[in-house]
N, C-alpha and C. Protein backbone atom coordinates (compact mmCIF):
# COMPACT_ATOMS: atom_id res chain seq x y z
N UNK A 1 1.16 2.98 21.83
CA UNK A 1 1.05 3.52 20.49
C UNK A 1 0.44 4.91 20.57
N UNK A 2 0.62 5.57 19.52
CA UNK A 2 0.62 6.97 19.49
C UNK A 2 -1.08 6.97 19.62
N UNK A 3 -1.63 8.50 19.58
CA UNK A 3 -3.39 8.02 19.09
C UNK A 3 -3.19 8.94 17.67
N UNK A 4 -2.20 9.17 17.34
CA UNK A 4 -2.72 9.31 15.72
C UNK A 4 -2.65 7.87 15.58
N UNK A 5 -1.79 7.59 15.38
CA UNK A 5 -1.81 5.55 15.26
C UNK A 5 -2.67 4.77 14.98
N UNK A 6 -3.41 4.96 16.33
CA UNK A 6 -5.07 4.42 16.85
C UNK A 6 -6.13 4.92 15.84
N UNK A 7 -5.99 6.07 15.80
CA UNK A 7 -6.99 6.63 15.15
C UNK A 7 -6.79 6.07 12.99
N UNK A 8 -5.73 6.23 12.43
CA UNK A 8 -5.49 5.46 11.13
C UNK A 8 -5.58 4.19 11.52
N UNK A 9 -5.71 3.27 12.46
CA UNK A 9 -6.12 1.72 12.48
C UNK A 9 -7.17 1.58 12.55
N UNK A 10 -8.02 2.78 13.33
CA UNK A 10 -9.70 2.73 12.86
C UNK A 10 -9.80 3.13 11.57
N UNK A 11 -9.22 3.76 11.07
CA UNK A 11 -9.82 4.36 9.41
C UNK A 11 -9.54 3.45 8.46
N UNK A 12 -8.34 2.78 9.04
CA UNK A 12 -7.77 1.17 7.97
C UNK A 12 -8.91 0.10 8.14
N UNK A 13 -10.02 -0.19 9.63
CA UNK A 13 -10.82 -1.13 10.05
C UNK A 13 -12.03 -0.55 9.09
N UNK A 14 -12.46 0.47 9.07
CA UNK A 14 -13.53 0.81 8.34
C UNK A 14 -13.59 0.71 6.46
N UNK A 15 -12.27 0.59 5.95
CA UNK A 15 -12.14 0.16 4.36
C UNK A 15 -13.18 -0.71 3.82
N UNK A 16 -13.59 -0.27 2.77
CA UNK A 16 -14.20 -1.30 2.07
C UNK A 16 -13.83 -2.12 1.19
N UNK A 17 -13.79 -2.86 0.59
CA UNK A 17 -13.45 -3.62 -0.65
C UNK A 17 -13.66 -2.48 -1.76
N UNK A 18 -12.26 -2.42 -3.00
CA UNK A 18 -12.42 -1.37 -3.89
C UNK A 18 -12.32 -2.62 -5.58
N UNK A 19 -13.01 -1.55 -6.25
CA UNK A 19 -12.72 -2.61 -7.49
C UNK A 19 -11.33 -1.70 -8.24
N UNK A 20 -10.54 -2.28 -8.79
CA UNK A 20 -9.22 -2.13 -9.24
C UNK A 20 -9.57 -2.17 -10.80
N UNK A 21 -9.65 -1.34 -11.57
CA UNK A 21 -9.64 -1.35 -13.00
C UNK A 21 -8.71 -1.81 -13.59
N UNK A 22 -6.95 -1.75 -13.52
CA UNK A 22 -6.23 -2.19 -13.79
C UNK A 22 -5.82 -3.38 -13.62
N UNK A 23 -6.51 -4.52 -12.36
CA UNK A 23 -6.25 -5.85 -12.30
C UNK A 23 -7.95 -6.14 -12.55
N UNK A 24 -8.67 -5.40 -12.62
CA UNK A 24 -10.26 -6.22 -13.21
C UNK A 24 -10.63 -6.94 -12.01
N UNK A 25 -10.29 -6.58 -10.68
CA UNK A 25 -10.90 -7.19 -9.31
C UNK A 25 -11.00 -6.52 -8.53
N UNK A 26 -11.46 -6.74 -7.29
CA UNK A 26 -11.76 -6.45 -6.23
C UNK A 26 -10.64 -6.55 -4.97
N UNK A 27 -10.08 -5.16 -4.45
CA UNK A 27 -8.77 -5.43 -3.36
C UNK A 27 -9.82 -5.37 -2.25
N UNK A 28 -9.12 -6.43 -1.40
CA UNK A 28 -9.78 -6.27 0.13
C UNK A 28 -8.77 -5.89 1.07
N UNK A 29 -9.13 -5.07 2.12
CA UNK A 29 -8.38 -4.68 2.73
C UNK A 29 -8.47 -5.81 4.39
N UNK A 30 -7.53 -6.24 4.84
CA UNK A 30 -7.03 -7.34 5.75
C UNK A 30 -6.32 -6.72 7.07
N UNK A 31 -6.38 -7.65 7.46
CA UNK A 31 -5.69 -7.41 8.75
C UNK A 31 -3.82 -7.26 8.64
N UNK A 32 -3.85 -8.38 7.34
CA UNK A 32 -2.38 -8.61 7.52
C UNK A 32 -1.64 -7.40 6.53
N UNK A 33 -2.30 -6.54 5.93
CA UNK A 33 -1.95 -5.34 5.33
C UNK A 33 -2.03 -4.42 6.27
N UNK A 34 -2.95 -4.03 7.44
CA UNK A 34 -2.40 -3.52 8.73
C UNK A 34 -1.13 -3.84 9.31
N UNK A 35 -1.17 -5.23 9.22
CA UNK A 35 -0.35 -5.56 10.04
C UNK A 35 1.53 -5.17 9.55
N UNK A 36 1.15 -5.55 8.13
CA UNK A 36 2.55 -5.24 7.65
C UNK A 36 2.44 -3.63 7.62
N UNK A 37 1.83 -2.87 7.60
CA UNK A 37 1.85 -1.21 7.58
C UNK A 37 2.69 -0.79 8.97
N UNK A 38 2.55 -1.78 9.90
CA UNK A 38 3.23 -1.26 11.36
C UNK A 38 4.77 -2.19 11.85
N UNK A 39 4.68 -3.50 11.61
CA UNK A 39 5.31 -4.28 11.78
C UNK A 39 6.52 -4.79 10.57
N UNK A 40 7.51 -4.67 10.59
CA UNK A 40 8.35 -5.83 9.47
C UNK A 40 8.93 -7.23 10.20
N UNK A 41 8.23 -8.22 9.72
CA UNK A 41 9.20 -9.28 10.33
C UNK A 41 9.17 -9.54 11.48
N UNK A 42 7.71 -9.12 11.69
CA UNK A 42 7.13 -9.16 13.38
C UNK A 42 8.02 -8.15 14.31
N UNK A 43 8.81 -7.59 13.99
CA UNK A 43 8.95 -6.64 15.04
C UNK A 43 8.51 -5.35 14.41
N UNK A 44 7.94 -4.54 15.51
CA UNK A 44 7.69 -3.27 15.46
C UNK A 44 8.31 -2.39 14.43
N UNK A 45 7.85 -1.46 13.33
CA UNK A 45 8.72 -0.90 13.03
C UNK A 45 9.03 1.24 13.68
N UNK A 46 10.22 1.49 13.19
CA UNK A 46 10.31 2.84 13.81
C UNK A 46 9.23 3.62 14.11
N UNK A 47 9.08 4.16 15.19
CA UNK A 47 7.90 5.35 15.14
C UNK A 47 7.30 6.21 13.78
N UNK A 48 8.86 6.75 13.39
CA UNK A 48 8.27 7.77 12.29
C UNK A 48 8.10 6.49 11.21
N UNK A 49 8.38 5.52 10.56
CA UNK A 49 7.89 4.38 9.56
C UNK A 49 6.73 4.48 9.60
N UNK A 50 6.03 4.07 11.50
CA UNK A 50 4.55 3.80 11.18
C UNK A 50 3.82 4.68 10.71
N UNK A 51 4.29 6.07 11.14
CA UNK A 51 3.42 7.43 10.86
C UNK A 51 3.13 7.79 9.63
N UNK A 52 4.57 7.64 9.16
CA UNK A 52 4.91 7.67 7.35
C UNK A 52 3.59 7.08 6.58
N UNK A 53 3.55 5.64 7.20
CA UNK A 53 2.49 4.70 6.28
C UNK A 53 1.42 4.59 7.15
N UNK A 54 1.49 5.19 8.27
CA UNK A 54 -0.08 5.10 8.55
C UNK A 54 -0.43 6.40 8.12
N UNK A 55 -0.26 7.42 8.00
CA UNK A 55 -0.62 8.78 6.93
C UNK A 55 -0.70 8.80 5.74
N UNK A 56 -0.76 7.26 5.21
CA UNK A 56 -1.32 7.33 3.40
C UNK A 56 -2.59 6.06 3.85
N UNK A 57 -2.90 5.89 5.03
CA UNK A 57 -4.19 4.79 4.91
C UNK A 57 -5.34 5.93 4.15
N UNK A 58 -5.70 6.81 4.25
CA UNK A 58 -6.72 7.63 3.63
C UNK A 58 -6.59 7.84 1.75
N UNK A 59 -5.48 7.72 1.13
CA UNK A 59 -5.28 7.68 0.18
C UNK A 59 -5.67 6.31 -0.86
N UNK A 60 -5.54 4.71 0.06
CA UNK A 60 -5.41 3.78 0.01
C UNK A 60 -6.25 3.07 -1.27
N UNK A 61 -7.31 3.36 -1.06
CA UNK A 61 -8.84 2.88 -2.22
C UNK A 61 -8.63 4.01 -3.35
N UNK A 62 -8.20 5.42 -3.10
CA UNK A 62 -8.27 6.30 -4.44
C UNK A 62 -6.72 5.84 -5.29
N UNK A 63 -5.82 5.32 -4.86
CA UNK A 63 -4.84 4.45 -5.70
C UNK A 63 -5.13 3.77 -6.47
N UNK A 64 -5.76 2.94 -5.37
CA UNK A 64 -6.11 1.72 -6.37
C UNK A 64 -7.38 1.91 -7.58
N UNK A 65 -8.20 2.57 -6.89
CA UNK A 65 -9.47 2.80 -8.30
C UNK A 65 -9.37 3.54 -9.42
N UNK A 66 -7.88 4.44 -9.07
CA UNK A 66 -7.10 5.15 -10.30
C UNK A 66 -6.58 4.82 -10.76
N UNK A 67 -5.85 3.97 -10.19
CA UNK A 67 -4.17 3.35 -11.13
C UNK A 67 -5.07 2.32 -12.65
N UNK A 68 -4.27 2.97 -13.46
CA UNK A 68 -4.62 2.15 -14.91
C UNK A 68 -3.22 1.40 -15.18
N UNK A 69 -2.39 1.12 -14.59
CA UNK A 69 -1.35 0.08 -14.58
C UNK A 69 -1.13 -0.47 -13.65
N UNK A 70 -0.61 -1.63 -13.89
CA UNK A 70 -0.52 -2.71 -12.41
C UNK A 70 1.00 -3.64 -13.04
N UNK A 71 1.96 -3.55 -12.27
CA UNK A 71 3.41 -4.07 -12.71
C UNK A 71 3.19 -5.27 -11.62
N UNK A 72 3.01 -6.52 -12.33
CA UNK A 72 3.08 -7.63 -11.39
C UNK A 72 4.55 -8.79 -11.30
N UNK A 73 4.45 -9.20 -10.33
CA UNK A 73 5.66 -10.38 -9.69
C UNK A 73 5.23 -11.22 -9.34
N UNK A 74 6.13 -12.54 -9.34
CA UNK A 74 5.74 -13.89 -8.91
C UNK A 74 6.56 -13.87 -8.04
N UNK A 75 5.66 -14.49 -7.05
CA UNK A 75 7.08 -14.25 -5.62
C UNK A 75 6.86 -15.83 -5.76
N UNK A 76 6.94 -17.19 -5.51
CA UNK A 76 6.43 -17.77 -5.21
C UNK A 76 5.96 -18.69 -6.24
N UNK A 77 6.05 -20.29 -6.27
CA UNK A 77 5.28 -21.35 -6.99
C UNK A 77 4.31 -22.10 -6.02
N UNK A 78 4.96 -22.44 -4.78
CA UNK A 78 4.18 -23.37 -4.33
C UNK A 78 3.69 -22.92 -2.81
N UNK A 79 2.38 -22.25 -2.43
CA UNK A 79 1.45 -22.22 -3.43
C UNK A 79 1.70 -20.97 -4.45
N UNK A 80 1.30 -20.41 -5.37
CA UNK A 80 1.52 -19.63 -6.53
C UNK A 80 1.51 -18.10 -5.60
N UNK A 81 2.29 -17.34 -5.47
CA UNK A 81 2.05 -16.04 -4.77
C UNK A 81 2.32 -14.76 -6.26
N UNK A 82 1.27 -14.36 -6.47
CA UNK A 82 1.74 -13.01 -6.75
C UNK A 82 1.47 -11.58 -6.43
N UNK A 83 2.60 -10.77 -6.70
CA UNK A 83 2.09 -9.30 -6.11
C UNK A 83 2.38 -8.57 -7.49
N UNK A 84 1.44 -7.39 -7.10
CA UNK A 84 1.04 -6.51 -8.19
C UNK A 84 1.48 -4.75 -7.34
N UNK A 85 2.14 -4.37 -8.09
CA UNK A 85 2.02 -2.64 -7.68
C UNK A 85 1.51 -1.83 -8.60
N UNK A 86 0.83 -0.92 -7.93
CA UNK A 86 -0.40 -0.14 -8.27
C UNK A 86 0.19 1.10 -8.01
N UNK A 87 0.43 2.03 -9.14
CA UNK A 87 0.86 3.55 -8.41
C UNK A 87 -0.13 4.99 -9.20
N UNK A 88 -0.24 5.96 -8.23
CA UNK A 88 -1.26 6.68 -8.91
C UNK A 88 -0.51 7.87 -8.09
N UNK A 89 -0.70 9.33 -8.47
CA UNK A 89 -0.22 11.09 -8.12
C UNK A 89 -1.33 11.13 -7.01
N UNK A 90 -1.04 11.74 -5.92
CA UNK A 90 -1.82 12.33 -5.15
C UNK A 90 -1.20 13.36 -4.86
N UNK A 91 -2.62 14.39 -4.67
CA UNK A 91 -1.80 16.03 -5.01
C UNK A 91 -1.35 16.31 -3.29
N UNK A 92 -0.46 16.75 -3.29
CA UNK A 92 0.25 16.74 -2.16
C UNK A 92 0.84 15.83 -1.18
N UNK A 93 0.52 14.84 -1.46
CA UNK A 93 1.49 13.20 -1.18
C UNK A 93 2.65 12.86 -1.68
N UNK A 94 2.50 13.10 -3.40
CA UNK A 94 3.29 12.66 -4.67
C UNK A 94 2.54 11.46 -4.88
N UNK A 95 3.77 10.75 -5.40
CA UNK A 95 3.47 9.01 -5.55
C UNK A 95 3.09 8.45 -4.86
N UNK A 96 1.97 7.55 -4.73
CA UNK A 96 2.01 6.86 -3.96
C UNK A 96 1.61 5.39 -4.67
N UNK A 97 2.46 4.58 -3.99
CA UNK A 97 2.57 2.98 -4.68
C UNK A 97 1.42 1.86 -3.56
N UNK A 98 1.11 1.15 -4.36
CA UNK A 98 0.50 0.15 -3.12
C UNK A 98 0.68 -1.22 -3.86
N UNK A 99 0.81 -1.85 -2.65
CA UNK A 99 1.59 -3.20 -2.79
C UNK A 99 -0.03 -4.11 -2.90
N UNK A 100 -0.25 -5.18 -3.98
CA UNK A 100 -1.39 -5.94 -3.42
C UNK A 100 -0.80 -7.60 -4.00
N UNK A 101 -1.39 -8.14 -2.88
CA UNK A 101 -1.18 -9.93 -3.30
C UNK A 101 -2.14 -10.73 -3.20
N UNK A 102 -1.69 -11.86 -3.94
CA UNK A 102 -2.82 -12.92 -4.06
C UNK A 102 -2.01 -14.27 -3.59
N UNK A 103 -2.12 -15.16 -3.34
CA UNK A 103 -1.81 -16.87 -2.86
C UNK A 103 -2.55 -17.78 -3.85
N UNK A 104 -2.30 -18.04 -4.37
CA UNK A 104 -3.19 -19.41 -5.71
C UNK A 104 -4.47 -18.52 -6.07
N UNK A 105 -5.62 -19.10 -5.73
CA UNK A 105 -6.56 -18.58 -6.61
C UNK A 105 -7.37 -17.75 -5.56
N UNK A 106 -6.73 -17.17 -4.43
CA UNK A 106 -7.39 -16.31 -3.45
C UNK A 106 -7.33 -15.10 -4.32
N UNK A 107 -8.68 -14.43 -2.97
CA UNK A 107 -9.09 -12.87 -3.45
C UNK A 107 -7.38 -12.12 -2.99
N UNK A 108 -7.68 -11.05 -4.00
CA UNK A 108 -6.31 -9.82 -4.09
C UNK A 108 -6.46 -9.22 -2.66
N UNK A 109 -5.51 -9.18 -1.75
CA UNK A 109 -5.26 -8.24 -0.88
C UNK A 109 -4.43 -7.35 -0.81
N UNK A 110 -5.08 -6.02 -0.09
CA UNK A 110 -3.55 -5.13 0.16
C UNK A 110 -2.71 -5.57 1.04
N UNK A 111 -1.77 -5.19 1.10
CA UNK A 111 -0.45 -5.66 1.77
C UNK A 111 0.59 -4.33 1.91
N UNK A 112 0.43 -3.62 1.08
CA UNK A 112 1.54 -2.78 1.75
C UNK A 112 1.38 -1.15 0.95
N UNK A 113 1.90 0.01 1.62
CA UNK A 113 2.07 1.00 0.57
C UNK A 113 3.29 1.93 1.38
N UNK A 114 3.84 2.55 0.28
CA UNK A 114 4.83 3.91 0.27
C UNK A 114 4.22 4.83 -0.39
N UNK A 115 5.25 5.94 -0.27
CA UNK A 115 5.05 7.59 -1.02
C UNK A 115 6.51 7.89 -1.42
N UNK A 116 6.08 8.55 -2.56
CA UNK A 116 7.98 8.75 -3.33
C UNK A 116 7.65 10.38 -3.46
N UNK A 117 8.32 11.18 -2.34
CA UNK A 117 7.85 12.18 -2.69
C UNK A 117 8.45 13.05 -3.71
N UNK A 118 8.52 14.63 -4.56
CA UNK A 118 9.62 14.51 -5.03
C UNK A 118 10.58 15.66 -4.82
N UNK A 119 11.55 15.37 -5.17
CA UNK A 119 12.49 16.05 -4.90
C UNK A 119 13.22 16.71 -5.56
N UNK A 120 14.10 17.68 -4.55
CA UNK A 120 14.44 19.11 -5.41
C UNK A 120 15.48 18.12 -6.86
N UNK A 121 15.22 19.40 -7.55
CA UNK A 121 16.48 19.15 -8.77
C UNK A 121 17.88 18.66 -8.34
N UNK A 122 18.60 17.79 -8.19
CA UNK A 122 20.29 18.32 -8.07
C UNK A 122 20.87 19.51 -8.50
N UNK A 123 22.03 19.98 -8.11
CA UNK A 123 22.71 20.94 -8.39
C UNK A 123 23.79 20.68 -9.22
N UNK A 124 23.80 21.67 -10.89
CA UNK A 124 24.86 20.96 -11.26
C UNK A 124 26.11 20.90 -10.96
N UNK A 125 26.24 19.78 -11.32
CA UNK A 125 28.08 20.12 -11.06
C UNK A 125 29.21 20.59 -11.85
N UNK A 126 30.18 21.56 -11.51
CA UNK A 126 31.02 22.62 -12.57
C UNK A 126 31.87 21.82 -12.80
């Protein structure tokens, strides 16, 4: 692995628990939200993927303690899974979304994030 890599898996190990205004709790940050940041489906994902999302771990807690909306899903009945996305502007990032879930009546974890950056206008067409 790269040592930028190394170095955002220490900055992901050092997270604290953030309180989320928009879900009224507390996200903890996990192993298995590392884990999905590098891996899909247990295999490795592309070099530039990991870089992509390991270069918004520093953004990670100011998402969430900003975002005043939270668009949630039920993945899941048995046990009850839901996920919530959280999106907030970061100035020179753009968008950035973060994925968080819960399992029945467990604490909220992160689990995943992207960046939507944006893009030029189209050109019209004559």
């Amino acid at each position: 692995m790269s040592e930028f890599i190394e170095k955002q898996k220490r900055l992901y190990k050092k997270l604290k628990s953030c309180f989320c205004p928009a879900l009224q709790a507390d996200v903890h940050f996990t192993s298995d939200g590392l884990q999905h940041l590098l891996y899909h489906r247990r295999r490795p994902r592309s070099q530039d993927e990991r870089h992509y999302r390991a270069a918004l771990i520093s953004h990670f807690a100011q998402v969430i303690e900003k975002s005043s909306q939270a668009i949630k899903y039920v993945r899941g009945t048995n046990p009850l899974i839901v996920v919530w996305e959280l999106k907030h502007e970061i100035l020179g990032q753009g968008l950035i979304k973060v994925i968080v879930k819960q399992e029945g009546a467990g604490k909220l974890k992160f689990l995943s994030a992207m960046a939507k950056k944006k893009t030029k206008k189209p050109r019209a067409v004559p």
